[in-house]
Protein backbone atom coordinates (compact mmCIF):
# COMPACT_ATOMS: atom_id res chain seq x y z
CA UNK A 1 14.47 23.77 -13.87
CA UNK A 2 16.99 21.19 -12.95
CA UNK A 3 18.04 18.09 -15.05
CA UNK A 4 18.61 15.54 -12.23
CA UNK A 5 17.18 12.50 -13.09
CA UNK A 6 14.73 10.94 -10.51
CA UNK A 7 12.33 8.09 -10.44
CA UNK A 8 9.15 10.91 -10.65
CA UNK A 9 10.90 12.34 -13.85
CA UNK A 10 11.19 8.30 -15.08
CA UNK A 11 8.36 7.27 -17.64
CA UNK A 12 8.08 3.65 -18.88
CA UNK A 13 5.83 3.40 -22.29
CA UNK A 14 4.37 -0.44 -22.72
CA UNK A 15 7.11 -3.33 -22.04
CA UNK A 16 7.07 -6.12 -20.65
CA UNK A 17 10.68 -7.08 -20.83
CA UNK A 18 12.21 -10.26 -19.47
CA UNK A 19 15.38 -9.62 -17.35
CA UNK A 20 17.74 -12.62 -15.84
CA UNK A 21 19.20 -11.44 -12.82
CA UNK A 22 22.34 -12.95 -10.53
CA UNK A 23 20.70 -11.69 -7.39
CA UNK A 24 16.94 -11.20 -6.94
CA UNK A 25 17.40 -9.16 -3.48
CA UNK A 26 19.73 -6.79 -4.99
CA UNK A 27 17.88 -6.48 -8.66
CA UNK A 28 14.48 -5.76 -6.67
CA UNK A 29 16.45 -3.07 -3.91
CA UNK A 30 17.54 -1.43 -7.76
CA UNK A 31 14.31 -1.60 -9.40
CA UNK A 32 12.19 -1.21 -6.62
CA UNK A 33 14.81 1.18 -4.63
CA UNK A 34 16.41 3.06 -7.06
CA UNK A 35 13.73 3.61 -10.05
CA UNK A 36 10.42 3.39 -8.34
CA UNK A 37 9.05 0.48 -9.79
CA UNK A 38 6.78 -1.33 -7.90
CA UNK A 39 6.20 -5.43 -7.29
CA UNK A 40 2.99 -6.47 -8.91
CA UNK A 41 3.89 -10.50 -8.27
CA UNK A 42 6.72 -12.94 -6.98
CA UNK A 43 6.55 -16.84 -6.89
CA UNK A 44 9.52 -18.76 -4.82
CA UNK A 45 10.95 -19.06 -1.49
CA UNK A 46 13.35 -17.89 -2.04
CA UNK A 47 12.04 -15.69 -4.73
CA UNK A 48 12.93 -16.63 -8.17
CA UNK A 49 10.21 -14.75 -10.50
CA UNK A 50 8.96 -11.28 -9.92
CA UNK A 51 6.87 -9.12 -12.03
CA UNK A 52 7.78 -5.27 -11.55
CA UNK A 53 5.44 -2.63 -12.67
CA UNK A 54 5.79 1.54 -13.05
CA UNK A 55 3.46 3.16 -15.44
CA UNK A 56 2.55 0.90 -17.96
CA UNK A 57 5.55 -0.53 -18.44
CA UNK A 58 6.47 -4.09 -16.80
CA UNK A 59 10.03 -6.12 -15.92
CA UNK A 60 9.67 -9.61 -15.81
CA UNK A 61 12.89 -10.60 -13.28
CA UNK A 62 13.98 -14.46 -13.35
CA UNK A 63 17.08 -15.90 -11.03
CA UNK A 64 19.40 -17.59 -13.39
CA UNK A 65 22.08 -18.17 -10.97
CA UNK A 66 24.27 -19.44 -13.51
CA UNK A 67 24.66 -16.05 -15.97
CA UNK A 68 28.66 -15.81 -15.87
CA UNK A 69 29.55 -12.24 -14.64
CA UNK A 70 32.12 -10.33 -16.32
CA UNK A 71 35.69 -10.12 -14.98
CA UNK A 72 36.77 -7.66 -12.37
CA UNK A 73 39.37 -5.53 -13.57
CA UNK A 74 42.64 -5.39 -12.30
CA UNK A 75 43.31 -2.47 -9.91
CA UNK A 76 45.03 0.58 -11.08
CA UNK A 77 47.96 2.17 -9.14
């Protein structure tokens, strides 16, 4: 049996959590993409609200273009 996590071994229970995201097209490539979630709604052109489903859990995604992003660190020689 291996231990590598991948979206089949990923179980939601019941959420429906609200998440403000930067970047729509990259959050939904992640969520969509990366953890197998799948898009139940979206409203906006561009999108700006999208509902995200797996199991029975749900991610409610909003663009709030104005979240301030943390600092890049400096580079290490």
């Amino acid at each position: 049996m291996t231990d590598e996590i991948t979206p089949e071994r990923i179980k939601f229970g019941r959420i429906a959590a609200p998440v403000e995201v930067t970047d729509m097209t990259k959050a939904l490539a992640f969520y969509v993409g990366v953890l197998g979630m799948t898009k139940a709604f979206e409203n906006g052109d561009p999108v700006g609200f999208a509902i995200l489903r797996k199991d029975v859990g749900e991610l409610h995604l909003a663009l709030n273009k104005s979240i301030m992003r943390a600092p890049t660190p400096p580079a290490t020689l």
